[in-house]
PDB file of N, CA and C in Angstrom:
ATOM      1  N   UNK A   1     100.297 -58.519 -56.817  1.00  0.00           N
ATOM      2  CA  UNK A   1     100.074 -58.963 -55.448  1.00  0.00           C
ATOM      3  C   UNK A   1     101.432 -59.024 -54.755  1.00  0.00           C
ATOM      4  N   UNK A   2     101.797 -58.585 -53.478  1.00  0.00           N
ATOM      5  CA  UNK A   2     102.720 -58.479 -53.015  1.00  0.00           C
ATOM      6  C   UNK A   2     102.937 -59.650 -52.034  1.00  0.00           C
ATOM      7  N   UNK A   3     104.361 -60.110 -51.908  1.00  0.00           N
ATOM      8  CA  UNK A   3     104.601 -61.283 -51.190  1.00  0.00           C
ATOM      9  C   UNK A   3     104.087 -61.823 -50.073  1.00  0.00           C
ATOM     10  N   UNK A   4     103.685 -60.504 -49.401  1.00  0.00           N
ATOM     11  CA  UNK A   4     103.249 -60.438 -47.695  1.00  0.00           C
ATOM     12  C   UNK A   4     101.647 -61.303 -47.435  1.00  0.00           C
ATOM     13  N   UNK A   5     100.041 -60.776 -48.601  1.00  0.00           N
ATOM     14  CA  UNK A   5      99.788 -61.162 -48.463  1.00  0.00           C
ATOM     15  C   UNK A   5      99.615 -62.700 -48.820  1.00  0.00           C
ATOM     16  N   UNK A   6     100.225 -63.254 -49.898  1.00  0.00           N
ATOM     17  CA  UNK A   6     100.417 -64.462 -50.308  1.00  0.00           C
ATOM     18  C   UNK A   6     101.291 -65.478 -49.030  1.00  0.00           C
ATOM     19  N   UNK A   7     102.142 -64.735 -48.658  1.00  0.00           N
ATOM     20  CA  UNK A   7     102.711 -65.306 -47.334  1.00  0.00           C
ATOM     21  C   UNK A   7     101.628 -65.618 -46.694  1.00  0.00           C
ATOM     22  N   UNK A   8     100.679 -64.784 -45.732  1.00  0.00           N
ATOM     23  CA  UNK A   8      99.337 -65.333 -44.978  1.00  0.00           C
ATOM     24  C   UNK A   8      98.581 -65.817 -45.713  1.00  0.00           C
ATOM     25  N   UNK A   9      98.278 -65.964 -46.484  1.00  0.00           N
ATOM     26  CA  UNK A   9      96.936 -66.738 -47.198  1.00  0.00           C
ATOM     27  C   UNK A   9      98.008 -68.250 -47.495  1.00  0.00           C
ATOM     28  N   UNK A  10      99.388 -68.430 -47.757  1.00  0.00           N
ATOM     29  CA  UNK A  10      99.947 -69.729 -47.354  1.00  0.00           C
ATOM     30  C   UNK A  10      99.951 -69.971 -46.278  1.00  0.00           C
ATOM     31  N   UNK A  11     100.388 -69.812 -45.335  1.00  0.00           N
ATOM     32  CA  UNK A  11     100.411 -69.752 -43.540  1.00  0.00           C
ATOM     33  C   UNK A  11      98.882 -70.503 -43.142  1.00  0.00           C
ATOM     34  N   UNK A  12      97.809 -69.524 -43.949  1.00  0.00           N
ATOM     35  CA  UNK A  12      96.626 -69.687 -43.592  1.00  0.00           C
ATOM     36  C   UNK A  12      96.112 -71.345 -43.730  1.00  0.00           C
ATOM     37  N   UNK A  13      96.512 -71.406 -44.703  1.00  0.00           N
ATOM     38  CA  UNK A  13      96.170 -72.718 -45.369  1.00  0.00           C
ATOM     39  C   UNK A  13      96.885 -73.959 -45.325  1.00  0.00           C
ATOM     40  N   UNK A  14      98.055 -73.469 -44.991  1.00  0.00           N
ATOM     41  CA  UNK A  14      99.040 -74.806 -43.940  1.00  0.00           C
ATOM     42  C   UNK A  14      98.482 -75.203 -42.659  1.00  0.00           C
ATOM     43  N   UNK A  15      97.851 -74.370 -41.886  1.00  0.00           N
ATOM     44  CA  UNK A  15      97.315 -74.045 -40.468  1.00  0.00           C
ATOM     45  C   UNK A  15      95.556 -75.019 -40.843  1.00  0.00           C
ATOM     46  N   UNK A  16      95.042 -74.729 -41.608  1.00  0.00           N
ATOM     47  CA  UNK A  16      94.074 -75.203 -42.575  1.00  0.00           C
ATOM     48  C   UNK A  16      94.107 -76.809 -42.082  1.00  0.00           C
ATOM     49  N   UNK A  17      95.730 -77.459 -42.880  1.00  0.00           N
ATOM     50  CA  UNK A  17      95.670 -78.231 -43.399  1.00  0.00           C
ATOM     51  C   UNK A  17      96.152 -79.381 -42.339  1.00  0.00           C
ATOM     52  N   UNK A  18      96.788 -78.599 -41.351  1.00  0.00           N
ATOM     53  CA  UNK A  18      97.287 -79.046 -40.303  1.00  0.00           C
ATOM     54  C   UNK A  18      96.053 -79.521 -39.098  1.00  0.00           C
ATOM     55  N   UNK A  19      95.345 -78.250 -39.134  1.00  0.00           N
ATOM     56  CA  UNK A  19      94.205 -78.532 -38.353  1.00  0.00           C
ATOM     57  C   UNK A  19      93.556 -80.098 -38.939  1.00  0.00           C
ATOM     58  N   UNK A  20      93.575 -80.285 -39.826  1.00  0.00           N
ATOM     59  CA  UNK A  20      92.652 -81.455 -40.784  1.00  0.00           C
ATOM     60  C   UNK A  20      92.907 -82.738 -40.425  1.00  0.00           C
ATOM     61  N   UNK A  21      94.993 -82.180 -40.739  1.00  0.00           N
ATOM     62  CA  UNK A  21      95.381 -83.648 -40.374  1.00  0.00           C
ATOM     63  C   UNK A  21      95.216 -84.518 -39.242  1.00  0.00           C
ATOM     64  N   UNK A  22      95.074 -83.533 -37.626  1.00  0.00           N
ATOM     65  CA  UNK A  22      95.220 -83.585 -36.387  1.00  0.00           C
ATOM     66  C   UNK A  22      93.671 -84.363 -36.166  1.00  0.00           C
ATOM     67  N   UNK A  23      92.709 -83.864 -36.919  1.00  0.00           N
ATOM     68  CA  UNK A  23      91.193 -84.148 -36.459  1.00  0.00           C
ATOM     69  C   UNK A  23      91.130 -85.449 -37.440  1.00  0.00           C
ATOM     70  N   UNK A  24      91.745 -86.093 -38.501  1.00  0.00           N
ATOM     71  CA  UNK A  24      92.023 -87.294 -39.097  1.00  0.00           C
ATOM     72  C   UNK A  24      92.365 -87.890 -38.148  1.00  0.00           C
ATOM     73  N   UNK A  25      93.568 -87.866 -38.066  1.00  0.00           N
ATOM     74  CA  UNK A  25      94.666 -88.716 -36.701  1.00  0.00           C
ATOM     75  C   UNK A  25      93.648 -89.281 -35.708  1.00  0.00           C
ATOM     76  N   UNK A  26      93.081 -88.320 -34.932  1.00  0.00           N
ATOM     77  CA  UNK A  26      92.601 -88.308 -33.656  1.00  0.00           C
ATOM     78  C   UNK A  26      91.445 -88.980 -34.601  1.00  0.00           C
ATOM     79  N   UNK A  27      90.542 -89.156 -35.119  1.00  0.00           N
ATOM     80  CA  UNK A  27      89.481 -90.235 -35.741  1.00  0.00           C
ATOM     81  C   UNK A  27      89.970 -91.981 -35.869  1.00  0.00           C
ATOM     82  N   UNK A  28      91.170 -91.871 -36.586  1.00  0.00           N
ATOM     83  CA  UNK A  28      91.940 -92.928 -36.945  1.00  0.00           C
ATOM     84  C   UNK A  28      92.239 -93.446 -35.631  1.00  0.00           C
ATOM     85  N   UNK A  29      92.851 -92.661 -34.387  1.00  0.00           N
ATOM     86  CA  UNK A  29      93.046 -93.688 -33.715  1.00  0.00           C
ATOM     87  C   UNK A  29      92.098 -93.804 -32.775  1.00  0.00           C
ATOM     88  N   UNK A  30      91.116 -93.399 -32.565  1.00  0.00           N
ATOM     89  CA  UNK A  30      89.410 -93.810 -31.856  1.00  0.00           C
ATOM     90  C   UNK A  30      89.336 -95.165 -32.353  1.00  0.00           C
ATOM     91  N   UNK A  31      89.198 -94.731 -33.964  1.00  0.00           N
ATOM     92  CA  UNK A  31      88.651 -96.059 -35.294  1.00  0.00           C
ATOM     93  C   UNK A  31      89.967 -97.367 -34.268  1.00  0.00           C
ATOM     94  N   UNK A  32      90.669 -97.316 -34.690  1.00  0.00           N
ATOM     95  CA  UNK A  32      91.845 -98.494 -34.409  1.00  0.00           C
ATOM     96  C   UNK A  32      91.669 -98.943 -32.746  1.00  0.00           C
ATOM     97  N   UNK A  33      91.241 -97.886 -32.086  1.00  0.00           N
ATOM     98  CA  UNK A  33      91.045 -98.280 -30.545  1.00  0.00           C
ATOM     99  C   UNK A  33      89.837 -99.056 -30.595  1.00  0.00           C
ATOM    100  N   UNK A  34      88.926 -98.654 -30.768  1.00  0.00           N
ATOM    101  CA  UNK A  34      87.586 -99.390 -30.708  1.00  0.00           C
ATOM    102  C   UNK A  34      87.947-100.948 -31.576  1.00  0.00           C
ATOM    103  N   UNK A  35      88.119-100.667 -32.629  1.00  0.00           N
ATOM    104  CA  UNK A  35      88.769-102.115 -33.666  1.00  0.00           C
ATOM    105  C   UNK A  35      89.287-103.174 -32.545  1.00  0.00           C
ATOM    106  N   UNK A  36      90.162-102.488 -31.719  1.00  0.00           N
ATOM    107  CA  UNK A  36      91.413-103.310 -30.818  1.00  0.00           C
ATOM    108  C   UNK A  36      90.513-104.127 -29.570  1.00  0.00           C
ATOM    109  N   UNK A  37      89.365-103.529 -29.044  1.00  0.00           N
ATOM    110  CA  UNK A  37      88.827-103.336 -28.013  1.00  0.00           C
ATOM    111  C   UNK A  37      88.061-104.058 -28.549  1.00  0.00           C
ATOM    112  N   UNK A  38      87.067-104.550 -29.600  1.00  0.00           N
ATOM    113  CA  UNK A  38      86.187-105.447 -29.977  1.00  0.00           C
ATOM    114  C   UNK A  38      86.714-106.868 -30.396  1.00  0.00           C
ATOM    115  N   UNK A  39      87.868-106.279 -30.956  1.00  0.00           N
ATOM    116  CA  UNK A  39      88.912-107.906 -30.906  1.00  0.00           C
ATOM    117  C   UNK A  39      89.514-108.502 -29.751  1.00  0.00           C
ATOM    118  N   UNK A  40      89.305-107.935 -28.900  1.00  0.00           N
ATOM    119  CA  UNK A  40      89.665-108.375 -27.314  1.00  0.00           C
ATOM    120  C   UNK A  40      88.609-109.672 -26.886  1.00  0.00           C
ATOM    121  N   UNK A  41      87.506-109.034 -27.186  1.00  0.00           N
ATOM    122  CA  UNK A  41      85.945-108.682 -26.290  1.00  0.00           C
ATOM    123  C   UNK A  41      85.877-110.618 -26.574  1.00  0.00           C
ATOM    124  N   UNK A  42      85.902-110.298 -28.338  1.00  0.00           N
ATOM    125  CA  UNK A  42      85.865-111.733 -29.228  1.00  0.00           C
ATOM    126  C   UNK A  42      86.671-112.621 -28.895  1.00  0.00           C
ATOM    127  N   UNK A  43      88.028-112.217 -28.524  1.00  0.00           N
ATOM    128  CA  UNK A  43      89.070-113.092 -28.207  1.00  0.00           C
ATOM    129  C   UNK A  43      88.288-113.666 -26.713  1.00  0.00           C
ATOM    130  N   UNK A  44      88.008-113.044 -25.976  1.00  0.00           N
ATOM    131  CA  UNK A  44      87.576-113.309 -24.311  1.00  0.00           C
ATOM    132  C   UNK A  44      86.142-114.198 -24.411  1.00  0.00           C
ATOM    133  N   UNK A  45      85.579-113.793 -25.629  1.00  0.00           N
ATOM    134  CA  UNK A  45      83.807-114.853 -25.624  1.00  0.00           C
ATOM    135  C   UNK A  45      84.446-115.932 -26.336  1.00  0.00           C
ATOM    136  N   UNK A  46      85.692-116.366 -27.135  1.00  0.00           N
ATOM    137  CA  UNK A  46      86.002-117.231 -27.789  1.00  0.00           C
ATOM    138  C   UNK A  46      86.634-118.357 -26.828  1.00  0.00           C
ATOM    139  N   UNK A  47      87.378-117.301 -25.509  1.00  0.00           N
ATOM    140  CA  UNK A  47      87.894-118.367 -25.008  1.00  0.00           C
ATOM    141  C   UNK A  47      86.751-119.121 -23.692  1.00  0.00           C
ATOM    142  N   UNK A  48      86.107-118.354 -23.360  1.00  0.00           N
ATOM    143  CA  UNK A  48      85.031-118.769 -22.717  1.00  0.00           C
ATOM    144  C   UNK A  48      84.381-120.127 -22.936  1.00  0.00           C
ATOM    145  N   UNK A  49      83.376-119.343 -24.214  1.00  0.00           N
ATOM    146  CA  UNK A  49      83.228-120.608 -25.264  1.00  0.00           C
ATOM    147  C   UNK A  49      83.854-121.781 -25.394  1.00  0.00           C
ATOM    148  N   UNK A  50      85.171-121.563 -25.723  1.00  0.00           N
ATOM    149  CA  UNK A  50      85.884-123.381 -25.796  1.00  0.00           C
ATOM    150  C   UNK A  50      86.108-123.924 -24.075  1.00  0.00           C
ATOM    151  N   UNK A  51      86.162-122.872 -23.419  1.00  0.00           N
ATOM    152  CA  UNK A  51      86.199-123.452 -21.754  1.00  0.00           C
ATOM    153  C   UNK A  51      84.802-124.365 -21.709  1.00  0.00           C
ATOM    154  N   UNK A  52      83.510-123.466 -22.033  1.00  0.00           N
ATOM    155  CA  UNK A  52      82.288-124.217 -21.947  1.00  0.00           C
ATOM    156  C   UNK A  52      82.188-125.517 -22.402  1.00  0.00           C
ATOM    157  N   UNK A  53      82.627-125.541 -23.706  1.00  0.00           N
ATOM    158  CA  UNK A  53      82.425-126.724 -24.869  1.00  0.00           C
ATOM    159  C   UNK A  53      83.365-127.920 -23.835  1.00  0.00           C
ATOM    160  N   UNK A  54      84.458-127.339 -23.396  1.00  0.00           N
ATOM    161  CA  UNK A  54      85.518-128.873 -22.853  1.00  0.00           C
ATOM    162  C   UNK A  54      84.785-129.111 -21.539  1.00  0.00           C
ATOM    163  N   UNK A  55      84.006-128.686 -20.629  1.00  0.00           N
ATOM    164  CA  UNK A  55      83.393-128.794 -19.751  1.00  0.00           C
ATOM    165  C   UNK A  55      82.604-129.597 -20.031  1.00  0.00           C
ATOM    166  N   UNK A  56      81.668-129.105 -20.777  1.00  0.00           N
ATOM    167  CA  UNK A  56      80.245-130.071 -21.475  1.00  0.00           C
ATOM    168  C   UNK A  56      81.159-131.497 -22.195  1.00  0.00           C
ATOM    169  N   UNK A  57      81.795-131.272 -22.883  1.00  0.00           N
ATOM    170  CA  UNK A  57      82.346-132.843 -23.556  1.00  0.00           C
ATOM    171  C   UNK A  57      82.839-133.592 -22.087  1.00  0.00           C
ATOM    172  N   UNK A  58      83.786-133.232 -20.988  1.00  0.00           N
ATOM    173  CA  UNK A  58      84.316-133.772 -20.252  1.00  0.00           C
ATOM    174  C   UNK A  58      83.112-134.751 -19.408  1.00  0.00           C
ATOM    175  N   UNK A  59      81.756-133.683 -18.984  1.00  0.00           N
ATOM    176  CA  UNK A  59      80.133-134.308 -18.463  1.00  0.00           C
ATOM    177  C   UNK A  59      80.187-135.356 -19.770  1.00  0.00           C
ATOM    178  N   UNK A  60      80.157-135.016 -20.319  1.00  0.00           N
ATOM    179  CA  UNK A  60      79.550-136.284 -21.446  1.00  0.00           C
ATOM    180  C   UNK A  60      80.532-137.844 -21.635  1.00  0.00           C
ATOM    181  N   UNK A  61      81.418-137.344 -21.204  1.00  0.00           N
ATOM    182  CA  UNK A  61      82.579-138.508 -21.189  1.00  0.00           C
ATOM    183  C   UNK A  61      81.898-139.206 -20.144  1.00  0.00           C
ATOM    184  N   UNK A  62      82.121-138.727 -18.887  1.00  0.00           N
ATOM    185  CA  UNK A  62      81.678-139.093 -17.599  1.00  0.00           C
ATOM    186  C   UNK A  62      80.617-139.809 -17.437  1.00  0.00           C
ATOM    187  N   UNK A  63      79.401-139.173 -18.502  1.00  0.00           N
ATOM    188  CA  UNK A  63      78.420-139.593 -18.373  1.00  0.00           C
ATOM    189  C   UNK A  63      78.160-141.111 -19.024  1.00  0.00           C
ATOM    190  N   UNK A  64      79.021-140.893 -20.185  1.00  0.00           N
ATOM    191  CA  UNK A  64      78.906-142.495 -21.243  1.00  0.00           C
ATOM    192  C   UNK A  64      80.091-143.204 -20.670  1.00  0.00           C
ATOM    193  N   UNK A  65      80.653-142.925 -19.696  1.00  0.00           N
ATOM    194  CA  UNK A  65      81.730-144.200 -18.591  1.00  0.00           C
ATOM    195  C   UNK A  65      80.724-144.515 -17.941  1.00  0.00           C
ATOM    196  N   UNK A  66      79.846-144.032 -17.211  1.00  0.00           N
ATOM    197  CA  UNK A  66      78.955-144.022 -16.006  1.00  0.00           C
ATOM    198  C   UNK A  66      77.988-145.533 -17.128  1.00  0.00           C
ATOM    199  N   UNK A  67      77.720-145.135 -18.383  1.00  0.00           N
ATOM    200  CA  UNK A  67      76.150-145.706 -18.862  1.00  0.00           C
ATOM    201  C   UNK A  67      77.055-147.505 -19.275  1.00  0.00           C
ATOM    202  N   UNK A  68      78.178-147.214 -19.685  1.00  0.00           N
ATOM    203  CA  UNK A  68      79.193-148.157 -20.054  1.00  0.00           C
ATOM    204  C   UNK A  68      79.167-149.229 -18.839  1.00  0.00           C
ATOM    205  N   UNK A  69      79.703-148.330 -17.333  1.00  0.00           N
ATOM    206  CA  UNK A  69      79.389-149.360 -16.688  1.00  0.00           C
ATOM    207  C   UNK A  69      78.204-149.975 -15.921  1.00  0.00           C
ATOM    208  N   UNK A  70      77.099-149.007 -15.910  1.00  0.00           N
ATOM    209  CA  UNK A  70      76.222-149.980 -15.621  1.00  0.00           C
ATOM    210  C   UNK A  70      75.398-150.927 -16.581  1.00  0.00           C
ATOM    211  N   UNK A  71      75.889-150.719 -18.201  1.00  0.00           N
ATOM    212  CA  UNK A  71      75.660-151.701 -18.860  1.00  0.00           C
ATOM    213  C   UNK A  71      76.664-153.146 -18.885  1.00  0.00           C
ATOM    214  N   UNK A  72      77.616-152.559 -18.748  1.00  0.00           N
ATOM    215  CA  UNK A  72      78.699-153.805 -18.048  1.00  0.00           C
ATOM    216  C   UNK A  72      78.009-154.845 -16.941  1.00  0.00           C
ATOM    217  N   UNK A  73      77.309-153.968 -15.876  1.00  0.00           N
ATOM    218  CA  UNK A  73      76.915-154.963 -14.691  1.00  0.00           C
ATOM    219  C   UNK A  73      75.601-155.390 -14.769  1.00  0.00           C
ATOM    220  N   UNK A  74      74.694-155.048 -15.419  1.00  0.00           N
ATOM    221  CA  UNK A  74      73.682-155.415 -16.110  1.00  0.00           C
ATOM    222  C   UNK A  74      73.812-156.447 -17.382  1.00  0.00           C
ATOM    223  N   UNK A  75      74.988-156.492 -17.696  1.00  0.00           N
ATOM    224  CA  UNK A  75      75.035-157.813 -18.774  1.00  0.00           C
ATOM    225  C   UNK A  75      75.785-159.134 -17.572  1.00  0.00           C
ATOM    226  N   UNK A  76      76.464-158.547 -16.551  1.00  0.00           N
ATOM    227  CA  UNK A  76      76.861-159.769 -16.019  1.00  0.00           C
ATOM    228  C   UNK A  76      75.853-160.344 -14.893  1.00  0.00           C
ATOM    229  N   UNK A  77      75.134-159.554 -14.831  1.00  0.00           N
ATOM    230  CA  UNK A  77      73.197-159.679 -13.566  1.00  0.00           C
ATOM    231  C   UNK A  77      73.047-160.456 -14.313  1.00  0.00           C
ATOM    232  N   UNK A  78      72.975-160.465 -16.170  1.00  0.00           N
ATOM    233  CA  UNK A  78      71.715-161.568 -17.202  1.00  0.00           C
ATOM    234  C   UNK A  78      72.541-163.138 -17.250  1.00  0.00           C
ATOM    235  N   UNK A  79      73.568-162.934 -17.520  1.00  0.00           N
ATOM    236  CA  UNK A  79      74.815-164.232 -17.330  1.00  0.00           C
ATOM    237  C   UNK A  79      74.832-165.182 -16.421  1.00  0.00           C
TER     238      UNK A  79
END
């Protein structure tokens, strides 16, 4: 076998291998984009979430000051 065609049938198969790597890559970083983009999403419903939760506890504070004092003035009405 003479060098020439072994030369293209290497060429061929570098080109092969290259093509492979490029269509990996370009998968990998879809994969890692989407990954990045759903950890956002979570980060943004997480912070929501604890906004909600301190809202609702803050009503509830409010609400058991509110029950506090009209049990306060209702024990000094019985007195």
């Amino acid at each position: 076998m003479s060098p020439i065609p072994l030369q293209i049938t290497s060429q061929l198969s570098i080109h092969t291998w290259q093509a492979e790597f490029e269509a990996s890559r370009a998968r990998d970083k879809h994969d890692i984009m989407r990954y990045l983009g759903d950890l956002k999403n979570q980060q943004e419903l997480m912070a929501f979430t604890q906004m909600q939760n301190a809202a609702d506890l803050h009503q509830i504070k409010e609400i058991m000051i509110l029950m506090q004092k009209v049990f306060l003035a209702s024990v000094k009405l019985l007195s």
